[in-house]
N, C-alpha and C. Protein backbone atom coordinates (compact mmCIF):
# COMPACT_ATOMS: atom_id res chain seq x y z
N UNK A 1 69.19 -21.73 13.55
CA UNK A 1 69.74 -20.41 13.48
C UNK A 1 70.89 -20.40 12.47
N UNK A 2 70.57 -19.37 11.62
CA UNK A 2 71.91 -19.01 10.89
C UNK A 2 72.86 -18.04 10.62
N UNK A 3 73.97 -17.50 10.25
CA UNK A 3 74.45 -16.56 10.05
C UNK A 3 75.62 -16.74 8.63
N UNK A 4 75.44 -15.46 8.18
CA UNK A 4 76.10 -15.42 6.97
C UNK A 4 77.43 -15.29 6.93
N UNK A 5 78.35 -15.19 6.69
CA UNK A 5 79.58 -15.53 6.96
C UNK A 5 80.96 -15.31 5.31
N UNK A 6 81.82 -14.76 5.51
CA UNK A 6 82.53 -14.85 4.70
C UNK A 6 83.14 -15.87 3.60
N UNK A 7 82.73 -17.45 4.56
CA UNK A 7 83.23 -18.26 4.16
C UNK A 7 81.89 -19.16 3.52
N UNK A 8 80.66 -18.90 3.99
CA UNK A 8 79.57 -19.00 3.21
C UNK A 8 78.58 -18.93 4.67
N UNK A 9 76.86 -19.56 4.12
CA UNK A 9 75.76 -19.52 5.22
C UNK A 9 76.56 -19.98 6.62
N UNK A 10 76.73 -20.26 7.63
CA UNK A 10 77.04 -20.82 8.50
C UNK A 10 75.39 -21.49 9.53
N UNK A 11 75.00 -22.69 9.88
CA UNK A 11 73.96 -23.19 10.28
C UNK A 11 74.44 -23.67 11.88
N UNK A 12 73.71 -23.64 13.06
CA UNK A 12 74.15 -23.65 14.07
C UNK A 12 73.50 -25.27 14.37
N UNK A 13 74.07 -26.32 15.10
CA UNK A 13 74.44 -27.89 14.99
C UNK A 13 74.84 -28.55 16.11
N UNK A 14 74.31 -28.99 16.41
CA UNK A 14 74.99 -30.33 17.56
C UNK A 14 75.56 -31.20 17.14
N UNK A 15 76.35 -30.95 17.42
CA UNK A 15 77.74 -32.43 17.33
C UNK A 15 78.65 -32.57 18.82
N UNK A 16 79.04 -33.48 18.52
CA UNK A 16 79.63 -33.94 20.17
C UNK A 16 79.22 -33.45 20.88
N UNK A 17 77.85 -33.18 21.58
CA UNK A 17 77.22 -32.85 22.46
C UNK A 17 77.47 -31.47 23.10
N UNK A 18 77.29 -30.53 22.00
CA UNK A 18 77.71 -29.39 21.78
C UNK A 18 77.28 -28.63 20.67
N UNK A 19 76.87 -27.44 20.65
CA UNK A 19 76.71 -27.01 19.43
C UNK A 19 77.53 -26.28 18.90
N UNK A 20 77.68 -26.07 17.53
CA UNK A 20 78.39 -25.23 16.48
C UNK A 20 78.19 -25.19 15.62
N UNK A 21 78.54 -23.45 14.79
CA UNK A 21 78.40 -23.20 13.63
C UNK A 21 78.96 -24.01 13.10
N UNK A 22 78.34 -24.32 11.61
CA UNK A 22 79.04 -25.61 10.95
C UNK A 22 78.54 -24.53 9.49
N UNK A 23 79.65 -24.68 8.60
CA UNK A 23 78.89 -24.07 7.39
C UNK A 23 78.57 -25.42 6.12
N UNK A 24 77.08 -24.41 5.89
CA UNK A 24 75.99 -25.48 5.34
C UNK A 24 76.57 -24.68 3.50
N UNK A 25 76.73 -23.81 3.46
CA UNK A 25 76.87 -23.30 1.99
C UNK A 25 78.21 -24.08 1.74
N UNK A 26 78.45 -24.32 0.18
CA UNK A 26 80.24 -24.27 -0.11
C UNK A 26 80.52 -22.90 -0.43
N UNK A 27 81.63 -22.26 -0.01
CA UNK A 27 82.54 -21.37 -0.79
C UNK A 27 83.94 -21.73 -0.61
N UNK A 28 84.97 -22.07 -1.23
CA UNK A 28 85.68 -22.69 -1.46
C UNK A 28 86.07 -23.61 -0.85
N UNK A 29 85.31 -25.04 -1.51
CA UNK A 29 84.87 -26.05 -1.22
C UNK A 29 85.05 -26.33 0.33
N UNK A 30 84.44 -24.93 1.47
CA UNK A 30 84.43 -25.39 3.02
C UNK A 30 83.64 -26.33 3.79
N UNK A 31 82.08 -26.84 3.07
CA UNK A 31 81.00 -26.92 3.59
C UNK A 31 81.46 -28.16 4.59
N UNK A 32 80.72 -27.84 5.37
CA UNK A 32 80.83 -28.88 6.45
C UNK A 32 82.04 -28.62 7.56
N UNK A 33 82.25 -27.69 7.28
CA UNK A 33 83.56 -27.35 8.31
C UNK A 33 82.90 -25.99 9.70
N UNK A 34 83.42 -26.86 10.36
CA UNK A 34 83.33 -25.90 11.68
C UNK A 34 83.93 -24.50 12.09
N UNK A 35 83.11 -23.48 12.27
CA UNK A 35 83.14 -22.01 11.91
C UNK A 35 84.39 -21.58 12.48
N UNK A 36 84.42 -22.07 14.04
CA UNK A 36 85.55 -21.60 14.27
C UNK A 36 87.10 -22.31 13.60
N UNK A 37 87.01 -23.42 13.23
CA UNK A 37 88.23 -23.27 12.53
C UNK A 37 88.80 -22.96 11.55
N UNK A 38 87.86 -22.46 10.43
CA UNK A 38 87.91 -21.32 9.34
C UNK A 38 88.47 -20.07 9.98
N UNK A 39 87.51 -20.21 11.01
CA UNK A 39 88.30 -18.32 11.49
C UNK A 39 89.37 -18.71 12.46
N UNK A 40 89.73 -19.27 12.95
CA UNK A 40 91.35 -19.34 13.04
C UNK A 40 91.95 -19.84 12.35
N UNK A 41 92.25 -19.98 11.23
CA UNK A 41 93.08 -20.57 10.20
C UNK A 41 93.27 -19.38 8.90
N UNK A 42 91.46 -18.60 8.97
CA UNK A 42 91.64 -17.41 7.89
C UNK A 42 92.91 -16.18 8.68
N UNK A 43 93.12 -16.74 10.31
CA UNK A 43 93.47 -15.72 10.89
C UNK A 43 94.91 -16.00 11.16
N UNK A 44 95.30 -17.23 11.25
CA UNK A 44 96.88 -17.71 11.91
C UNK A 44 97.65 -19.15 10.60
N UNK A 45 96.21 -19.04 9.52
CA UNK A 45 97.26 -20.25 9.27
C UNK A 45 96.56 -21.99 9.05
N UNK A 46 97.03 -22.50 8.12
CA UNK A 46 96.40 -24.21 8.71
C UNK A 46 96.80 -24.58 10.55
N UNK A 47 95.96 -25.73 10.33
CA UNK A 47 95.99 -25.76 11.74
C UNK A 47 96.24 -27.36 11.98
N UNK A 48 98.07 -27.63 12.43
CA UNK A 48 98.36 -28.97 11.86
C UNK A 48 97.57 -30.24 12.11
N UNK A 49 98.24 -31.14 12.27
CA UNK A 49 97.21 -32.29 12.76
C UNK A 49 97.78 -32.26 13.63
N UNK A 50 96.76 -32.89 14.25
CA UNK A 50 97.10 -33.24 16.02
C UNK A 50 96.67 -32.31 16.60
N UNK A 51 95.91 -31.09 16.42
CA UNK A 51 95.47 -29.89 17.27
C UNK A 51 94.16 -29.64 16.64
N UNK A 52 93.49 -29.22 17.98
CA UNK A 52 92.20 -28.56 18.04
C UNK A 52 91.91 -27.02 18.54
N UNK A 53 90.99 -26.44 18.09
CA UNK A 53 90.76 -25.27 18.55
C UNK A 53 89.89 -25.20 19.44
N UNK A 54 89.98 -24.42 20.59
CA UNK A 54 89.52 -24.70 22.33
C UNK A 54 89.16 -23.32 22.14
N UNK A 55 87.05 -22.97 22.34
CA UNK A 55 87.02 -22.01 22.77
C UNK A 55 87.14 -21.44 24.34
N UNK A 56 87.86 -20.62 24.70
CA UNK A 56 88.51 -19.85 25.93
C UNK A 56 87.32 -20.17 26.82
N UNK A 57 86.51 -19.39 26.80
CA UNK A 57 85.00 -18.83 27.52
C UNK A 57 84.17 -19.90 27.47
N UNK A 58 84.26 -21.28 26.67
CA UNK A 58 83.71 -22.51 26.99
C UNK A 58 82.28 -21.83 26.05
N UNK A 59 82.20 -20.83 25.22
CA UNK A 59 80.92 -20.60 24.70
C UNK A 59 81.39 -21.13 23.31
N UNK A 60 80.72 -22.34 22.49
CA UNK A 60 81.00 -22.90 21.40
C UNK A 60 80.64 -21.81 20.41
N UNK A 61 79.46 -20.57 20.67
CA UNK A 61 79.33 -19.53 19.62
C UNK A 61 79.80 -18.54 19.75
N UNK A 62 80.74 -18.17 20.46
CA UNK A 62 81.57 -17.12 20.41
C UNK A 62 82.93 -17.71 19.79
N UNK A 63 82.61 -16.93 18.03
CA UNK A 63 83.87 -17.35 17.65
C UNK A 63 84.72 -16.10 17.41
N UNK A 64 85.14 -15.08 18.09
CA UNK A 64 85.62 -14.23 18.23
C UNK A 64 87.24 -14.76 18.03
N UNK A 65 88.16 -14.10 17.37
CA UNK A 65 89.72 -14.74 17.32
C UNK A 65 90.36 -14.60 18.58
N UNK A 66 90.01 -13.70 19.45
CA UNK A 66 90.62 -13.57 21.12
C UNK A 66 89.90 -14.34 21.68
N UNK A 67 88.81 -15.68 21.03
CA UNK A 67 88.15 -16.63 22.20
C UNK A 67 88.78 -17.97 21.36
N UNK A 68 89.25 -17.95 20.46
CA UNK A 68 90.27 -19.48 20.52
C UNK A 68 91.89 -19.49 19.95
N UNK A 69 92.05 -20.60 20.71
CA UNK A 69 93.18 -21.03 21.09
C UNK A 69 93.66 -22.37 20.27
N UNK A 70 94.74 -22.67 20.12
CA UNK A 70 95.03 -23.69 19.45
C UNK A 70 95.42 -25.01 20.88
N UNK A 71 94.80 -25.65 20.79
CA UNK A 71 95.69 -27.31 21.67
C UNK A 71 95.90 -28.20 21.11
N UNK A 72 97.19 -28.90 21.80
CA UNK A 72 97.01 -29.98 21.63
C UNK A 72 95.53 -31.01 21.69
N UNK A 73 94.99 -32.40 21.23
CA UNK A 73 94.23 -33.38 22.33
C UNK A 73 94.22 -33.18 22.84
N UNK A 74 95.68 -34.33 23.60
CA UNK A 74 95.70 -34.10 25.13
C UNK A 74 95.18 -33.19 25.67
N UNK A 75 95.77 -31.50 25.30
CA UNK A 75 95.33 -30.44 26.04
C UNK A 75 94.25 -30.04 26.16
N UNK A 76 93.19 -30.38 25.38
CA UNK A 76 92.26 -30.14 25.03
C UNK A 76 91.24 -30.97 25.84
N UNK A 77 91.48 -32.20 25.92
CA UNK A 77 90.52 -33.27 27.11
C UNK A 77 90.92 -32.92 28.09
N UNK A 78 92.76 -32.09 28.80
CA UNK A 78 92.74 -31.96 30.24
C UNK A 78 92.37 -31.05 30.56
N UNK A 79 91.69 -29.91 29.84
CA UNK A 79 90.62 -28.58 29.81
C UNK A 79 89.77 -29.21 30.56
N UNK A 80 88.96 -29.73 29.51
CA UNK A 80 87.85 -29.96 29.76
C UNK A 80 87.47 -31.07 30.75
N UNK A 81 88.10 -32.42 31.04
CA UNK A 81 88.36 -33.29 32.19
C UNK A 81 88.60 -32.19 33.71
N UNK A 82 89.50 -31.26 33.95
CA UNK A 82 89.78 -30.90 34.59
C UNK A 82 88.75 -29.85 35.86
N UNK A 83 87.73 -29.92 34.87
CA UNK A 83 86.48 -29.18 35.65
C UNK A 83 86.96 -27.51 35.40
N UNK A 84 87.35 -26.83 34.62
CA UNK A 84 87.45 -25.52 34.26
C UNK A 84 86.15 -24.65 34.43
N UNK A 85 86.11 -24.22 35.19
CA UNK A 85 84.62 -23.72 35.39
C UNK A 85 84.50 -22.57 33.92
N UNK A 86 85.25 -22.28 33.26
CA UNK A 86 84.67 -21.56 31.88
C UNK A 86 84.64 -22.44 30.34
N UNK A 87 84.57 -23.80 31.09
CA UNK A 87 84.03 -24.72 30.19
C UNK A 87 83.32 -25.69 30.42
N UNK A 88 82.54 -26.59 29.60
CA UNK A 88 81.89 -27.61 29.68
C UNK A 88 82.18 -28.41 29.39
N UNK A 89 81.85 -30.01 30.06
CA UNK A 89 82.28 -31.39 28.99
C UNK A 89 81.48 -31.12 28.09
């Protein structure tokens, strides 16, 4: 499945046992980067090291900007460790 995207094609992907848009086109030189962190970054900014973007609703294709969040790691494994019922390991 694909969708077109501002930042180029976007192709939908399993990685870490999970799927996500991943964009397969370059437009300025993005390819290979994961959809949602283009769109929070086109939206808030780089996104330093040491943080990941956690979708809310635990749905990896809803990349809506009111469904992610910035975490820490840490915060980010005690999400998901923690049994959050609106996410998945």
């Amino acid at each position: 499945m694909t969708i077109k995207t501002k930042f180029g094609t976007a192709c939908f992907r399993k990685t870490h046992g999970k799927g996500y848009y991943t964009i397969s086109s370059s437009k300025e030189g993005k390819r290979g980067k994961h959809l949602h962190r283009l769109i929070y970054e086109d939206h808030y900014g780089p996104i330093p090291k040491g943080m990941q973007i956690h979708h809310i609703d635990g749905d990896t294709t809803n990349n809506d900007i009111s469904n992610l969040q910035m975490v820490s790691i840490s915060e980010h494994k005690r999400i998901h460790k923690v049994g959050n019922t609106n996410c998945d390991d």
